[in-house]
N, C-alpha and C. Protein backbone atom coordinates (compact mmCIF):
# COMPACT_ATOMS: atom_id res chain seq x y z
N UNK A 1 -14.43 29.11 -2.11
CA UNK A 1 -14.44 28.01 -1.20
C UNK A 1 -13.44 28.28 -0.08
N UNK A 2 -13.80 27.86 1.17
CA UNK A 2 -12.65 28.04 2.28
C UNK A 2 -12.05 27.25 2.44
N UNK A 3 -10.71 28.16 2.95
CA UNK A 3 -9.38 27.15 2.93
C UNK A 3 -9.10 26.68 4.19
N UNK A 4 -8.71 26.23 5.08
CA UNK A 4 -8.66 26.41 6.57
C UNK A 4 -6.80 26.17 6.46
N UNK A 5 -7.14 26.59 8.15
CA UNK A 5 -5.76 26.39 8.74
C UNK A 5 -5.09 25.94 9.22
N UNK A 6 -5.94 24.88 9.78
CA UNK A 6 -5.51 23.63 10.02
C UNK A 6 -5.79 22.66 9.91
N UNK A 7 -4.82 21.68 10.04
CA UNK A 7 -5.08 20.43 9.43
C UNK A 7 -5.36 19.10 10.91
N UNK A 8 -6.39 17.89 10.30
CA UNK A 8 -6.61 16.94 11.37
C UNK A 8 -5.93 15.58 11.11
N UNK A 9 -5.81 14.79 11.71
CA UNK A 9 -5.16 14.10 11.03
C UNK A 9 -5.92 12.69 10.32
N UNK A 10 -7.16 12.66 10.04
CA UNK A 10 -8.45 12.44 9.29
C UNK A 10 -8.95 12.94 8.24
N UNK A 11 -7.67 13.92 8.15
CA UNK A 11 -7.72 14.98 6.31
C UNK A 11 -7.58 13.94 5.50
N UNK A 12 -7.81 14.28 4.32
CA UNK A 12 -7.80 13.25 3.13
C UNK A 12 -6.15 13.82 2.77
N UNK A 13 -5.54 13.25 2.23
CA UNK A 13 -4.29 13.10 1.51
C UNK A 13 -4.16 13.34 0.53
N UNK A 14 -3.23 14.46 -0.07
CA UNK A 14 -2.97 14.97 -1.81
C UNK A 14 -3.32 13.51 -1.97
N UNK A 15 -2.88 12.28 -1.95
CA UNK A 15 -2.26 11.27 -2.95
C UNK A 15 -4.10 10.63 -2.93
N UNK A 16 -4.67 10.65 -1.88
CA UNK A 16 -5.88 9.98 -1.61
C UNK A 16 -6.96 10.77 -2.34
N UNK A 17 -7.19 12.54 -2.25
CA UNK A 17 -7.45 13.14 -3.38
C UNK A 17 -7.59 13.01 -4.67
N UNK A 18 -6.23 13.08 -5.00
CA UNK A 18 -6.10 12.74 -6.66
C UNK A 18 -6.92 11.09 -6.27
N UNK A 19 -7.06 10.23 -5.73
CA UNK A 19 -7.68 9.60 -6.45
C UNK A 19 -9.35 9.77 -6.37
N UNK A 20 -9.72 10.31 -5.39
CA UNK A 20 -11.29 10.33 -4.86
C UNK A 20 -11.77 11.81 -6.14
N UNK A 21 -11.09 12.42 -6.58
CA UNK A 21 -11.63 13.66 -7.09
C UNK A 21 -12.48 13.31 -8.37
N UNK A 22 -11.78 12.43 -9.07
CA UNK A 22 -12.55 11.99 -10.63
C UNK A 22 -14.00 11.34 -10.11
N UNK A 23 -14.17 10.48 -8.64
CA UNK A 23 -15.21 10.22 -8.79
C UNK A 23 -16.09 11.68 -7.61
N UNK A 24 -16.18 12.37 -7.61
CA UNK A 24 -16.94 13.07 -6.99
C UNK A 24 -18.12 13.73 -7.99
N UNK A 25 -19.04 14.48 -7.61
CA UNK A 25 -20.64 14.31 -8.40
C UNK A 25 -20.38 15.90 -8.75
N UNK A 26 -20.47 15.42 -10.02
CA UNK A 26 -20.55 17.15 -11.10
C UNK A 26 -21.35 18.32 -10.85
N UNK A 27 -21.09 19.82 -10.97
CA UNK A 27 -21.92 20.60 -10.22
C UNK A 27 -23.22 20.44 -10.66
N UNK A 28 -24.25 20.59 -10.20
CA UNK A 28 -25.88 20.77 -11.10
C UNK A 28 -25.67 21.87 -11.58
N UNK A 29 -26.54 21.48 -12.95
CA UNK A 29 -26.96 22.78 -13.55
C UNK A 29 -28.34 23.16 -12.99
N UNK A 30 -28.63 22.86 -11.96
CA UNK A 30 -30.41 23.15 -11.91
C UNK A 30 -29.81 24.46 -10.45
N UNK A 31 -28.94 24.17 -9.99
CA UNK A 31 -28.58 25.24 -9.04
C UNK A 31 -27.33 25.93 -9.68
N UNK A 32 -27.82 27.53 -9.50
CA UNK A 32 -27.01 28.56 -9.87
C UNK A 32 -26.36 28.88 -8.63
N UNK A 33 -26.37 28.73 -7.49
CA UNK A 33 -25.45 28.87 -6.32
C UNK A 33 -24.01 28.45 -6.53
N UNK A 34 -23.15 28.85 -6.13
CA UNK A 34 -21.58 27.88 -6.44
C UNK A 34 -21.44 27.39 -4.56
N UNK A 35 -21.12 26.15 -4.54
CA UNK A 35 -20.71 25.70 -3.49
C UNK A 35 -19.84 26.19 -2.88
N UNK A 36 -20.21 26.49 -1.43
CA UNK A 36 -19.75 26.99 -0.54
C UNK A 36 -18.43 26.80 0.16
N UNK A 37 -18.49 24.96 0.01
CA UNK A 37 -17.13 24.33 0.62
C UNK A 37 -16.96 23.46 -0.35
N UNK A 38 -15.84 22.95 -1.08
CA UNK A 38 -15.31 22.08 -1.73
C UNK A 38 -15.55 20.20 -1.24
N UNK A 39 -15.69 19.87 -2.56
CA UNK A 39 -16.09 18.03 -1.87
C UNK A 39 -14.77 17.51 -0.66
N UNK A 40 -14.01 18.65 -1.50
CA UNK A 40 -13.06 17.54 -0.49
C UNK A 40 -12.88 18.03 0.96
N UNK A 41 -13.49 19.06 1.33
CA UNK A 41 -14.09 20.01 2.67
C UNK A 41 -14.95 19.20 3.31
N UNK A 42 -15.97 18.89 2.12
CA UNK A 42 -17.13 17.89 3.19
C UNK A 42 -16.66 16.54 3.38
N UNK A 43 -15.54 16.05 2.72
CA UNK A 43 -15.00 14.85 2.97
C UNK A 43 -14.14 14.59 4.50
N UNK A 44 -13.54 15.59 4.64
CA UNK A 44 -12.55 16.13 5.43
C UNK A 44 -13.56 15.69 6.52
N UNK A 45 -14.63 16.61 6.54
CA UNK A 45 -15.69 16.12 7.63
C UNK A 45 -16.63 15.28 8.21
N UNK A 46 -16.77 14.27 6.67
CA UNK A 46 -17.10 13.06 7.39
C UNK A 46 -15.93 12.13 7.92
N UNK A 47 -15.04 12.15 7.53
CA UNK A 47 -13.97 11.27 7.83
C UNK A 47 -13.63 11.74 9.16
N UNK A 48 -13.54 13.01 9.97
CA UNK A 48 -13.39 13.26 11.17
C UNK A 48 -14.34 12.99 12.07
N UNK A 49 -15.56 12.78 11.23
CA UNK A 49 -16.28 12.60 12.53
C UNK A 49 -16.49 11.10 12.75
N UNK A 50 -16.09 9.76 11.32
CA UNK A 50 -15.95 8.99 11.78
C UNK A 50 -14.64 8.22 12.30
N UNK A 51 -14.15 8.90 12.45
CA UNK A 51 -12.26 8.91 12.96
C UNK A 51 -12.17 9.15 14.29
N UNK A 52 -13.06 9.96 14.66
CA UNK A 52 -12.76 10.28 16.12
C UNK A 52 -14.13 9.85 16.72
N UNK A 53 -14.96 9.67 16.09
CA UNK A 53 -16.32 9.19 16.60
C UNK A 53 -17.38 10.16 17.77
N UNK A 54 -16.79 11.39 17.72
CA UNK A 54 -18.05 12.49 18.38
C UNK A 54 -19.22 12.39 17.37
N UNK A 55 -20.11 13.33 17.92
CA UNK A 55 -21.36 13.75 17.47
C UNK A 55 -21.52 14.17 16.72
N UNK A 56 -22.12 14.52 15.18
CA UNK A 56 -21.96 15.37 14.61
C UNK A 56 -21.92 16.87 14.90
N UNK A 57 -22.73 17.18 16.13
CA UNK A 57 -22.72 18.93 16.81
C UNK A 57 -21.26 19.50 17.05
N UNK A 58 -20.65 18.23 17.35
CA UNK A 58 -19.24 18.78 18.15
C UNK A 58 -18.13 18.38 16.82
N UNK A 59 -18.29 18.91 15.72
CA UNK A 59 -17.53 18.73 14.55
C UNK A 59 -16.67 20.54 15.19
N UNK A 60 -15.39 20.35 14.51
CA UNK A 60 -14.83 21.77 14.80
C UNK A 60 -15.20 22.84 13.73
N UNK A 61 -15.85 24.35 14.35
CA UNK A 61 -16.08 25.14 13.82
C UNK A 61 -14.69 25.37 12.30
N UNK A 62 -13.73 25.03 12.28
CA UNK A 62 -13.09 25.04 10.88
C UNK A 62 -13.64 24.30 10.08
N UNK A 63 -14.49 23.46 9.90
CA UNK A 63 -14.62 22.48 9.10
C UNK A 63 -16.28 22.78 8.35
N UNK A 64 -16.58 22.81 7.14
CA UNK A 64 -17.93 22.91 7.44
C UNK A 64 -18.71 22.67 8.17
N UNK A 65 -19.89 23.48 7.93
CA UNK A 65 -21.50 23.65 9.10
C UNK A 65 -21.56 22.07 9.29
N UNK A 66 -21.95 21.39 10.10
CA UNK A 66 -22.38 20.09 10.70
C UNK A 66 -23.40 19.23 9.92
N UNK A 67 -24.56 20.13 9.97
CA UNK A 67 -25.27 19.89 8.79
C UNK A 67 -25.57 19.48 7.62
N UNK A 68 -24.15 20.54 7.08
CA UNK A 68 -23.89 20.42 5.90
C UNK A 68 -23.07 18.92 5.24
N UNK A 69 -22.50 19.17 5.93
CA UNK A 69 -21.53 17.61 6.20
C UNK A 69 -22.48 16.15 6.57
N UNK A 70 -23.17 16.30 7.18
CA UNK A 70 -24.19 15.50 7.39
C UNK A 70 -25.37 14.92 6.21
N UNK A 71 -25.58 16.08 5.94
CA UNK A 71 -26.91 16.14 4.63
C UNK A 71 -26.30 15.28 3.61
N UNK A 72 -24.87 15.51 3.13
CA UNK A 72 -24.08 14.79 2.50
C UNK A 72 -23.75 13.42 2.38
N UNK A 73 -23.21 13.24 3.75
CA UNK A 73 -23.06 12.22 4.39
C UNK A 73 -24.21 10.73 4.13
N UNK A 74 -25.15 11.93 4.69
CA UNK A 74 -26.94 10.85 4.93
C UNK A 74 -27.10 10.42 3.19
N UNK A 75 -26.84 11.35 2.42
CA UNK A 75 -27.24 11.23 0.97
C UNK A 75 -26.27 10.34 0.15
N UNK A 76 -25.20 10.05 0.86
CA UNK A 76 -24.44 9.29 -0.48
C UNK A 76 -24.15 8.25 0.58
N UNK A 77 -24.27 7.79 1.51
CA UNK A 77 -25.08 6.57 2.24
C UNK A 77 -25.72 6.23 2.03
N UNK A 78 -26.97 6.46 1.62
CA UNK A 78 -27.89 5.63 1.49
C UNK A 78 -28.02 5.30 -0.31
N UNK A 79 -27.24 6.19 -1.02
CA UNK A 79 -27.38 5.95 -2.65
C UNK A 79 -26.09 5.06 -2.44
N UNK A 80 -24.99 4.39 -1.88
CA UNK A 80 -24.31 3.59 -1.91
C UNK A 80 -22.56 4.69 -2.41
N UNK A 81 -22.93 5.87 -2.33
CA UNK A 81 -21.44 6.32 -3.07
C UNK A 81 -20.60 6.57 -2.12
N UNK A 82 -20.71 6.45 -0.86
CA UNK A 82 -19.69 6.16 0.74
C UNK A 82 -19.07 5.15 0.31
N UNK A 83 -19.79 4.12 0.13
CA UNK A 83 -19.13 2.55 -0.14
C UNK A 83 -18.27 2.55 -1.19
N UNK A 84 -18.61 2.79 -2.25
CA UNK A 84 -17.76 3.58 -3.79
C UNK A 84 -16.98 3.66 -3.35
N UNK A 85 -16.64 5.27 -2.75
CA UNK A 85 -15.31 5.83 -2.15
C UNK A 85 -14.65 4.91 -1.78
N UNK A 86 -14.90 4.26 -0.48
CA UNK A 86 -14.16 3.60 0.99
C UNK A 86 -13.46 2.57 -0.15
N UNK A 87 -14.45 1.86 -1.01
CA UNK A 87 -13.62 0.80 -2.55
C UNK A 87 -12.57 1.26 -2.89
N UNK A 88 -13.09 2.41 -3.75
CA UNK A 88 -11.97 2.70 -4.28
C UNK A 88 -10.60 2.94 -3.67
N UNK A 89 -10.59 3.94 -2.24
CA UNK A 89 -9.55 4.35 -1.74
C UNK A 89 -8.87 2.94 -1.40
N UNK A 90 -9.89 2.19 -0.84
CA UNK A 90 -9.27 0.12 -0.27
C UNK A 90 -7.98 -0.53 -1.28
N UNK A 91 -8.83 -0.10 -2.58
CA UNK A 91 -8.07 -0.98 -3.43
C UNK A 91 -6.96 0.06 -4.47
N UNK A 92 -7.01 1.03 -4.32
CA UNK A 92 -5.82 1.81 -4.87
C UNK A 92 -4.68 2.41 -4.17
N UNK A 93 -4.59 2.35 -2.71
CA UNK A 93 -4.05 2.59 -2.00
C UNK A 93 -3.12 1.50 -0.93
């Protein structure tokens, strides 16, 4: 998984981490691929892009593919696990 080098200030937080990590979605066993970027990579990237509010195209090349971040994004939006998160972080923080 890649590490980057810099940081935004829309990164998730060790302390915000430890709490978002227990609920993040277990690898499949139906895919033998190992993920490319870590949840908390694609987190990193939705939270920047709704933090600063550009486009998804103009996400910064450090951060995962656009796409990728997106596909994500679109998918646990509409199954309700955005809202989950945004809960949980609301009320433990």
């Amino acid at each position: 998984m890649n590490s980057r080098a810099s940081c935004y200030p829309s990164d998730i937080s060790d302390n915000e981490w430890a709490i978002l990590e227990p609920l993040m979605p277990e690898p499949s066993c139906f895919t033998h691929r190992p993920r490319e970027h870590s949840w908390r990579e694609i987190l990193n990237g939705i939270f920047y892009i709704t933090r600063s509010g550009c486009s998804w195209r103009m996400m910064p090349s450090d951060l995962p593919h656009w796409k990728t971040v997106y596909h994500y994004f679109r998918l646990w939006k509409k199954s309700g696990f955005i809202e989950r998160l945004h809960t949980t972080l609301r009320e433990k923080t």
